[in-house]
Structures are given as structure tokens and as C-alpha cells.
Protein backbone atom coordinates (compact mmCIF):
# COMPACT_ATOMS: atom_id res chain seq x y z
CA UNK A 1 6.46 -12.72 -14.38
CA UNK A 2 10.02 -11.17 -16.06
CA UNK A 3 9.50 -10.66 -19.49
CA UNK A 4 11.53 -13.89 -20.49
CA UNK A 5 8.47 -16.20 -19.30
CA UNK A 6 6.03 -14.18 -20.89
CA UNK A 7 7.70 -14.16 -24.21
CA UNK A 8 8.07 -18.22 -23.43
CA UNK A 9 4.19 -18.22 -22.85
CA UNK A 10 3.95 -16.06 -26.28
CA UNK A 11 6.36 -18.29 -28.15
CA UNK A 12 4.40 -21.60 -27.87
CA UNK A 13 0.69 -19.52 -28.67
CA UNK A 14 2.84 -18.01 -31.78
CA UNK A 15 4.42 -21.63 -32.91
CA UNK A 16 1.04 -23.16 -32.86
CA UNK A 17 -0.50 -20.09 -34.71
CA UNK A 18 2.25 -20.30 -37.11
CA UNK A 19 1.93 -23.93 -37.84
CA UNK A 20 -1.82 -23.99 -38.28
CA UNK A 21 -1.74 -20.04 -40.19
CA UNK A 22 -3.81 -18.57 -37.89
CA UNK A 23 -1.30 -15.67 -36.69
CA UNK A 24 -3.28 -12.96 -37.93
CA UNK A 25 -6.96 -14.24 -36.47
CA UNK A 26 -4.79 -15.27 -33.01
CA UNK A 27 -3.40 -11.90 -32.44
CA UNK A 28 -7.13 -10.07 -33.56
CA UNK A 29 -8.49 -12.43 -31.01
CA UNK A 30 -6.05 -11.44 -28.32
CA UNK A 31 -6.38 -8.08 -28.76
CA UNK A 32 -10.14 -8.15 -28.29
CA UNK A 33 -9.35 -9.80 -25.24
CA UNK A 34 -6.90 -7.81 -23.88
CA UNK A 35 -9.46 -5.00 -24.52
CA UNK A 36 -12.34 -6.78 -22.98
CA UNK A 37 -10.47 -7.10 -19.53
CA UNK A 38 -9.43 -3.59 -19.73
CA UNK A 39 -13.28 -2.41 -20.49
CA UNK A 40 -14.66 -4.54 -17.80
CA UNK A 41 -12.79 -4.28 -14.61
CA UNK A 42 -15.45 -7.58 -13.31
CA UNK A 43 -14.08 -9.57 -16.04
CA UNK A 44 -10.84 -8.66 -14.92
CA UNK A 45 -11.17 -9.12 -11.17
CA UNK A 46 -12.90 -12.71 -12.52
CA UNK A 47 -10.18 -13.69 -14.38
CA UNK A 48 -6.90 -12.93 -12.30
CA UNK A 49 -8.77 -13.46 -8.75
CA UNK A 50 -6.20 -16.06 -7.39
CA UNK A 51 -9.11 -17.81 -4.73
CA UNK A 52 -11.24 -18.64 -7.54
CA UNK A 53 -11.12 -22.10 -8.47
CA UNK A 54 -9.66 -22.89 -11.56
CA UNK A 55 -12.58 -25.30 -12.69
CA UNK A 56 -14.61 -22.17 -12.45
CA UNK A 57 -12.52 -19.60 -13.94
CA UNK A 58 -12.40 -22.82 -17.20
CA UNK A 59 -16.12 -22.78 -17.32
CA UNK A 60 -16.49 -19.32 -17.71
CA UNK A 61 -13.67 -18.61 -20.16
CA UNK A 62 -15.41 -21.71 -22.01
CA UNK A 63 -18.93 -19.91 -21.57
CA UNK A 64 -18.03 -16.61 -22.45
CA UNK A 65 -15.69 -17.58 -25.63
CA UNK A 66 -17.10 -20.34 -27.01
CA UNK A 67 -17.70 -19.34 -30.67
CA UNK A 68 -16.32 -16.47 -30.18
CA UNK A 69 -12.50 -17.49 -30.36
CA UNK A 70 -10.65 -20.08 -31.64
CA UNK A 71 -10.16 -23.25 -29.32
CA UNK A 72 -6.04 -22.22 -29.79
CA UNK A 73 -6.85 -19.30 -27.95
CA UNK A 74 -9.59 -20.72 -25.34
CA UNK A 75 -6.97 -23.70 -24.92
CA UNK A 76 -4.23 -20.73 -24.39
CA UNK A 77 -6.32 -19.00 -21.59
CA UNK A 78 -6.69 -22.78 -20.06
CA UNK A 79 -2.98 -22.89 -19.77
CA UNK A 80 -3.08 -19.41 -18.41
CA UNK A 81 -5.15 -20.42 -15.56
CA UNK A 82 -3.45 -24.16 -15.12
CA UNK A 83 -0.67 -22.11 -14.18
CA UNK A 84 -1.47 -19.10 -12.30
CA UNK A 85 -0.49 -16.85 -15.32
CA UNK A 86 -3.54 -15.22 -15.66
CA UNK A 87 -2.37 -11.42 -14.53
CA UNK A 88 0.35 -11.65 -17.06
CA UNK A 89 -1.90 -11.76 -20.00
CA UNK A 90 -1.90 -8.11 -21.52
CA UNK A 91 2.20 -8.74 -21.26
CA UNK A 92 2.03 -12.36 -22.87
CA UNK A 93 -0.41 -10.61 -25.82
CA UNK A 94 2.21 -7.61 -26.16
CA UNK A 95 5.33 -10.58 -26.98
CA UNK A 96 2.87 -12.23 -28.97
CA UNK A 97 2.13 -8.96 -30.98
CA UNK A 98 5.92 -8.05 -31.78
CA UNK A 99 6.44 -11.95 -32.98
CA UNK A 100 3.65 -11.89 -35.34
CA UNK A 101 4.73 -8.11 -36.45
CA UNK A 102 8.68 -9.82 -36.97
CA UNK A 103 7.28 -12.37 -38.52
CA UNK A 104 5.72 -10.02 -41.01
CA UNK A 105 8.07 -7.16 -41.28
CA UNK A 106 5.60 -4.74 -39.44
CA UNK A 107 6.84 -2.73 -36.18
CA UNK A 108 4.17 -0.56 -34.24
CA UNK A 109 5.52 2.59 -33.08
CA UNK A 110 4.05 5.45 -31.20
CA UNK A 111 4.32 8.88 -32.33
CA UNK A 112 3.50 12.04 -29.97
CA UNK A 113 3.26 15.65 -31.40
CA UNK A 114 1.78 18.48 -29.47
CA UNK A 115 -0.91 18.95 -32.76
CA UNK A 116 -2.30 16.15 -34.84
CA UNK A 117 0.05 15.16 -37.67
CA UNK A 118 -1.15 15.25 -41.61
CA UNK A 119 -1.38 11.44 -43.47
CA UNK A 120 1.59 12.88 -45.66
CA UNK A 121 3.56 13.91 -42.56
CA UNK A 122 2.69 10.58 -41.13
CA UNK A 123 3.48 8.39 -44.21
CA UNK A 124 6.88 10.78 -44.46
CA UNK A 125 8.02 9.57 -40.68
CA UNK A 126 7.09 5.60 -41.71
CA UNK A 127 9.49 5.78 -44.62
CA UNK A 128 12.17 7.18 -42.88
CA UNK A 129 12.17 5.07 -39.37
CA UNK A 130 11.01 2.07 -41.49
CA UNK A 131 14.22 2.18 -43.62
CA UNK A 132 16.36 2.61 -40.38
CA UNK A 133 15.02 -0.76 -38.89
CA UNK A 134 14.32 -2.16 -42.19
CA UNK A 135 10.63 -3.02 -41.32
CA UNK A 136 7.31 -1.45 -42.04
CA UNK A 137 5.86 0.79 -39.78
CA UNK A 138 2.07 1.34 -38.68
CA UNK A 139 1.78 4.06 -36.50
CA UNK A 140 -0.78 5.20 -33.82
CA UNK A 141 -0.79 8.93 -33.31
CA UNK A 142 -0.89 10.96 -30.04
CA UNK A 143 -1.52 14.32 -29.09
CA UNK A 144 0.14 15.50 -25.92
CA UNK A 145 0.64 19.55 -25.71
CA UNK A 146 2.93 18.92 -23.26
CA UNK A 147 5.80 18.17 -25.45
CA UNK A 148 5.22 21.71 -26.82
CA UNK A 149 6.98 20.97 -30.60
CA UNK A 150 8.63 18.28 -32.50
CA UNK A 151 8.29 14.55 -32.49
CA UNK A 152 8.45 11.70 -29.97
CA UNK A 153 8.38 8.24 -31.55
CA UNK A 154 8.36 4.66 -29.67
CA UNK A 155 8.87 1.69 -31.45
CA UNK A 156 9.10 -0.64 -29.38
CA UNK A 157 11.55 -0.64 -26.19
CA UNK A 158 12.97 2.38 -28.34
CA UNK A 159 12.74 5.97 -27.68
CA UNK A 160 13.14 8.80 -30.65
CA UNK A 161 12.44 12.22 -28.59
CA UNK A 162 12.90 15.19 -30.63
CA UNK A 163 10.40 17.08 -28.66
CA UNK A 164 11.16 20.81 -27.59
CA UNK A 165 10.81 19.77 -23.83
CA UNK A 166 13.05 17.61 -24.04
CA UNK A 167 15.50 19.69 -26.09
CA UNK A 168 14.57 22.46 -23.21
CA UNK A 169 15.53 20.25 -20.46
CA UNK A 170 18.80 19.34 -21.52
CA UNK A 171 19.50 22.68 -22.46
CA UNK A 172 18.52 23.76 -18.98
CA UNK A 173 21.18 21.19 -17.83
CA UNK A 174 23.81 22.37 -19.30
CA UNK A 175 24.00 25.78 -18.04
């Protein structure tokens, strides 16, 4: 699926959500399924199998989510498997993710040091990338030793690298 059809796909959950205020519960409920599928492969192989019928894949979505999530979302997964869209859910949950964070003024962004960052370092890096894109920014640390100093921040399809390595490798380049 290119990216186009799953944003599409994420576009009509998010209109509905929108319409109906549930953007907030819809996304919490995606995410729990998105993390379900990647906890339990079975689930997984259940859900994207293409020779299982699609009456049965129904009745256990039904089964295993009634009560648990919103019909929107058990209607969504319906759709999903209507259409032999299943496999492309953890990309359709991603575009619904960055709508509902647009919608809201949020951005998630990704920031890698080689040792763990303090809150005020943290909260320092939010102000200044938010008030380059203009949005608020929650961040998710990572540790990776690899990059040996400096920063690496992902927001989105961007890339920030002011990591050593990298400042190492293009050094090495040059000469």
C-alpha cells in the first residue's frame, strides 16, 4: 500500500473521530492495537493471513474487541479486512497519529543521545524545535552509544543529526 492509500484509509477513521470527538480515545485504541499485534505474533499471523476467510477474521475481531473498543474502531478493522488492508494497519495507525497530533498542535519526535538526557535538557530541545515548526513537541528518548555525542532528533519524515558520528563521517569525507 503507498503511503497515499494509507493516509486515505486514516483520513476517513480521523473524519469520523473528529465528527463524533472521539480522536483522542480512537488513536489510544489504535495504539493498543498496533501494540497487541506486535506482542503477539498469532494475533498477527491471524489477522493479516490472506486464506483466512473474512467472515472469520470479523468474528474474531468482534470476539476479541467487543467492549474493549469502540464500534468506530471494530467497524474500521471490518473495512480493513473487506478490503484486504489488513497488513497495512501499523502504517494506517501511524497517518492517523500525525492527523490527530496536527489537529492538536502536537508533533512526536525522536531524540537519540549516546547517555540519557536530563527533563531540563529535554524540555530545553522541545522549546527550541517546537518554535521552529510552530507545534508542541512530546518526545520519546533513546539511548544509542553508537552515536558517540550530540543529538539526533526525528520528527517526523525529518532528520536533525548533530551526532559526532555523523560529524566524523563527513569529516572523513572530505579529506
Amino acid at each position: 500500500m503507498s503511503g497515499a492509500l494509507a493516509k486515505r484509509y486514516a483520513r476517513a477513521l480521523f473524519e469520523i473521530a473528529e465528527e463524533r470527538g472521539l480522536i483522542d480515545q480512537i488513536e489510544g485504541e489504535l495504539k493498543d492495537l498496533a501494540e497487541a499485534l506486535k506482542q503477539v505474533p498469532d494475533f498477527h499471523k491471524l489477522f493479516t493471513h490472506p486464506r483466512i476467510a473474512v467472515a472469520s477474521k470479523k468474528e474474531l475481531l468482534e470476539e476479541l474487541f467487543k467492549g474493549k473498543a469502540s464500534q468506530e474502531v471494530i467497524n474500521f478493522l471490518f473495512a480493513l479486512v473487506d478490503n484486504k488492508r489488513e497488513s497495512e494497519f501499523a502504517e494506517i495507525t501511524r497517518a492517523y497519529v500525525e492527523m490527530a497530533n496536527d489537529k492538536r498542535g502536537f508533533a512526536d519526535a525522536v531524540v537519540t543521545t549516546a547517555k540519557p538526557l536530563s527533563q531540563e535538557e529535554l524540555e530545553e530541545l522541545a522549546i527550541q524545535f517546537g518554535q521552529m515548526l510552530n507545534k508542541k513537541l512530546r518526545f520519546e528518548s533513546v539511548i544509542d552509544p553508537t552515536i558517540i555525542g550530540g543529538v539526533v532528533v526525528k520528527i517526523g519524515d525529518r532528520l536533525y543529526d548533530g551526532s559526532l558520528k555523523t560529524k566524523l563521517e563527513h569529516f572523513a569525507h572530505q579529506i
